[in-house]
Structure formats: structure tokens, C-alpha cells
N, C-alpha and C. Protein backbone atom coordinates (compact mmCIF):
# COMPACT_ATOMS: atom_id res chain seq x y z
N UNK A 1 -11.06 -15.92 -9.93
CA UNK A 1 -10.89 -16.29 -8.54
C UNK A 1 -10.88 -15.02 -7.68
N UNK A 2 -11.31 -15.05 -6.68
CA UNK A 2 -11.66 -13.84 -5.54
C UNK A 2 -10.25 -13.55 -4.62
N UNK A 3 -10.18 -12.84 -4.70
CA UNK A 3 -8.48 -12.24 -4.10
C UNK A 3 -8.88 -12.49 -2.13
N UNK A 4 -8.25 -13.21 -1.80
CA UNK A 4 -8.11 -13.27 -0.71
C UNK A 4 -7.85 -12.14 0.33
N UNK A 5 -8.97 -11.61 1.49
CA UNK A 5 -8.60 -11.05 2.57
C UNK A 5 -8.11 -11.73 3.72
N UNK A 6 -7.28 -10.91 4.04
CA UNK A 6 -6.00 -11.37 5.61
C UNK A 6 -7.12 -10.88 6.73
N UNK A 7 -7.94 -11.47 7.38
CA UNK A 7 -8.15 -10.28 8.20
C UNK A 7 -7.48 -10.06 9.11
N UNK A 8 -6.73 -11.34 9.77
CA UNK A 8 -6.17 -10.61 11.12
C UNK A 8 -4.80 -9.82 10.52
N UNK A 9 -4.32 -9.57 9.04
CA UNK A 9 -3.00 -8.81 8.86
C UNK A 9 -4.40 -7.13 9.08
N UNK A 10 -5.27 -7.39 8.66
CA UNK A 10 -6.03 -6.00 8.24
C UNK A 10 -6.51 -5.19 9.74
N UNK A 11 -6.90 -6.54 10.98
CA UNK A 11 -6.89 -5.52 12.41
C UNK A 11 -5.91 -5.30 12.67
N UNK A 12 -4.71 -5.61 12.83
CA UNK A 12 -3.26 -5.27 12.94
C UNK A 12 -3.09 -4.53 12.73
N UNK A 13 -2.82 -3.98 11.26
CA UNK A 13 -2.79 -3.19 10.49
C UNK A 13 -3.51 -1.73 9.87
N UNK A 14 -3.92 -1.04 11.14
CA UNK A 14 -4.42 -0.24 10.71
C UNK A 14 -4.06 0.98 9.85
N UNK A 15 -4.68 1.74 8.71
CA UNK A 15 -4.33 2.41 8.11
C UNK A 15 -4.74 3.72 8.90
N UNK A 16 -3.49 4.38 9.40
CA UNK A 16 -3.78 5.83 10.13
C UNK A 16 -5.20 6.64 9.33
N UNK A 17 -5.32 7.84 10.49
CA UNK A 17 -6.32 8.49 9.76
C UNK A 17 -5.34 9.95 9.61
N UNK A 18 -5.59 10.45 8.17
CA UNK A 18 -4.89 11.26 7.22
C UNK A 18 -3.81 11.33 7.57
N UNK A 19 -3.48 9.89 6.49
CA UNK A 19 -2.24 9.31 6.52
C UNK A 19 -1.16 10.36 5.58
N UNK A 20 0.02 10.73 5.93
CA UNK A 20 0.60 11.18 4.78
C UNK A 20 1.02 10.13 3.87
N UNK A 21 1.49 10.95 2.59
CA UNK A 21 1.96 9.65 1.53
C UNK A 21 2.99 8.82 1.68
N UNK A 22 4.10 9.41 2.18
CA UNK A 22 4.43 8.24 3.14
C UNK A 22 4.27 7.15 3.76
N UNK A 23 3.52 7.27 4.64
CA UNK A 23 2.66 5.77 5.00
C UNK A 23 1.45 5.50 4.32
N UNK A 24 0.90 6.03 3.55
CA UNK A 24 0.19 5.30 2.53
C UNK A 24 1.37 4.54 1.61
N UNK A 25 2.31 4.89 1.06
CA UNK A 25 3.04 4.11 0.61
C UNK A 25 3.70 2.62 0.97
N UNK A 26 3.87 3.42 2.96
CA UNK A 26 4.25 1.82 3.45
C UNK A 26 3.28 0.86 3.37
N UNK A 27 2.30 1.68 4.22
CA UNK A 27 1.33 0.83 4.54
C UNK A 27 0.48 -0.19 3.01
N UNK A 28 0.43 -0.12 2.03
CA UNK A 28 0.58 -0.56 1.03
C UNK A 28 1.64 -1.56 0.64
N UNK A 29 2.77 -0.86 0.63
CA UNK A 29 3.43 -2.08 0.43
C UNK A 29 3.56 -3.24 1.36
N UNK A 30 3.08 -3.28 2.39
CA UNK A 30 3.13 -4.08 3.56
C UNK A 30 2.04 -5.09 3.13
N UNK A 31 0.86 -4.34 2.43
CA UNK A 31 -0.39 -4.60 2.19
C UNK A 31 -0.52 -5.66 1.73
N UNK A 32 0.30 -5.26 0.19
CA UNK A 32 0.65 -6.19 -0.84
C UNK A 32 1.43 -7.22 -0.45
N UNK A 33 2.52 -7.41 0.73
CA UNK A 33 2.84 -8.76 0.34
C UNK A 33 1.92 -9.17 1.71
N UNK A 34 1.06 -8.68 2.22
CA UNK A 34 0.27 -9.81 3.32
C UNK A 34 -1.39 -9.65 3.18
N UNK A 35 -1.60 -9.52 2.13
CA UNK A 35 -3.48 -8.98 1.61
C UNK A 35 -3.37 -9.20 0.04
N UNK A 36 -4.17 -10.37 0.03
CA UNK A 36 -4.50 -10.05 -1.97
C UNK A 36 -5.83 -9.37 -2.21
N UNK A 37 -6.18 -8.73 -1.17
CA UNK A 37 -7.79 -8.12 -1.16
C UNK A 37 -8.38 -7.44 -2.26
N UNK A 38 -7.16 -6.35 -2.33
CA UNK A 38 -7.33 -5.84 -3.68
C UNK A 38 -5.94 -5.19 -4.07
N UNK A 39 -6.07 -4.10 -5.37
CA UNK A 39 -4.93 -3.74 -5.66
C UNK A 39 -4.26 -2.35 -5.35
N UNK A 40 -3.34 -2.27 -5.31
CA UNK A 40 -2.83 -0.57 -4.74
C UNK A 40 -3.56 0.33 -5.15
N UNK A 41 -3.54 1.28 -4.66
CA UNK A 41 -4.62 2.28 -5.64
C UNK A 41 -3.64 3.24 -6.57
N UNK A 42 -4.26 3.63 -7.52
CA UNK A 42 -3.22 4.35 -8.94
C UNK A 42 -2.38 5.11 -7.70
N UNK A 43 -2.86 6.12 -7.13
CA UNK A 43 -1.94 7.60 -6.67
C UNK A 43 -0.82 6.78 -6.07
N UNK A 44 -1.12 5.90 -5.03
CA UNK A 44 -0.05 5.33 -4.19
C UNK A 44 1.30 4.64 -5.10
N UNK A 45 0.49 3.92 -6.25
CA UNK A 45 1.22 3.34 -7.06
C UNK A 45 2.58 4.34 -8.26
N UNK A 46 1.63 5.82 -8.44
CA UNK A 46 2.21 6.74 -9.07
C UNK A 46 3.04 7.71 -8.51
N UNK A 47 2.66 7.47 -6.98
CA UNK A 47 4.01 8.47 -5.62
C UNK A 47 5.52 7.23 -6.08
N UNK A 48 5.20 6.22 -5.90
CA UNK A 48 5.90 5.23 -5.58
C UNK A 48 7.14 5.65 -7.47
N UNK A 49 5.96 5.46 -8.14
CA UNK A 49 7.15 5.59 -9.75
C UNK A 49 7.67 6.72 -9.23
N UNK A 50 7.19 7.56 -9.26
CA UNK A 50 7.87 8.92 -9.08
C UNK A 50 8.91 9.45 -8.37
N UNK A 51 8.56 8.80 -7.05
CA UNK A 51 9.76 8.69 -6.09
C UNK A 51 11.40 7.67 -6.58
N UNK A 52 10.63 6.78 -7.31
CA UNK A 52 11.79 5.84 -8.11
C UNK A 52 12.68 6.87 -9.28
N UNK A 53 12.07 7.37 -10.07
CA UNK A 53 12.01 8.48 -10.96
C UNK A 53 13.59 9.31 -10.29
N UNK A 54 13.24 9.94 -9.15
CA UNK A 54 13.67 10.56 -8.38
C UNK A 54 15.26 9.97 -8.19
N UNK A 55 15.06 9.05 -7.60
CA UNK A 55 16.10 8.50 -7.08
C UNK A 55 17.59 7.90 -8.04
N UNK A 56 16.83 7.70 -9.24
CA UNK A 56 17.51 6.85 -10.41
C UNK A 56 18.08 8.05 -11.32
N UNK A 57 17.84 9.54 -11.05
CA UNK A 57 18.56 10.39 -11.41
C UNK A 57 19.71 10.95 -10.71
């Protein structure tokens, strides 16, 4: 089955231009619960462990 695009969450939603990782992070997670378009991309997904990583020490 074909992952559904939001479009009006996606004009809304614009993804800055050179975004820091930071808001690539938000903006992603925002992504995910209002876009099944596609999936996070690895780096965003691997700031995100890492930062967890971080925190849980």
C-alpha cells in the first residue's frame, strides 16, 4: 500500500532552508505523526538515538 501524502500538512509545513538539526529533528517528528509520505531519514533518526543516549546518562 502507498504511504499517504498530507499535502496541505506539507504547504504549512515548510522545511526551512539549512535547517539546523534541531529542526530537522522537529520538523520530522511533526512529520511523522501528520505525513505517512515517507520515512525519517537515517541521520535525523540517528541525532534523535543519540540525543536519547545523552540524556539517559
Amino acid at each position: 500500500m502507498k504511504p499517504k501524502l498530507n499535502r496541505e500538512w506539507h504547504r504549512a509545513n515548510r522545511m526551512p532552508k539549512n535547517p539546523s538539526m534541531d529542526q530537522r529533528i522537529a520538523w520530522h517528528l511533526e512529520h511523522a505523526k501528520n505525513c505517512g509520505c515517507r520515512s525519517m531519514p537515517e541521520s535525523v533518526v540517528n541525532a534523535i538515538a543519540d540525543r536519547n543516549k545523552k540524556t539517559d546518562t
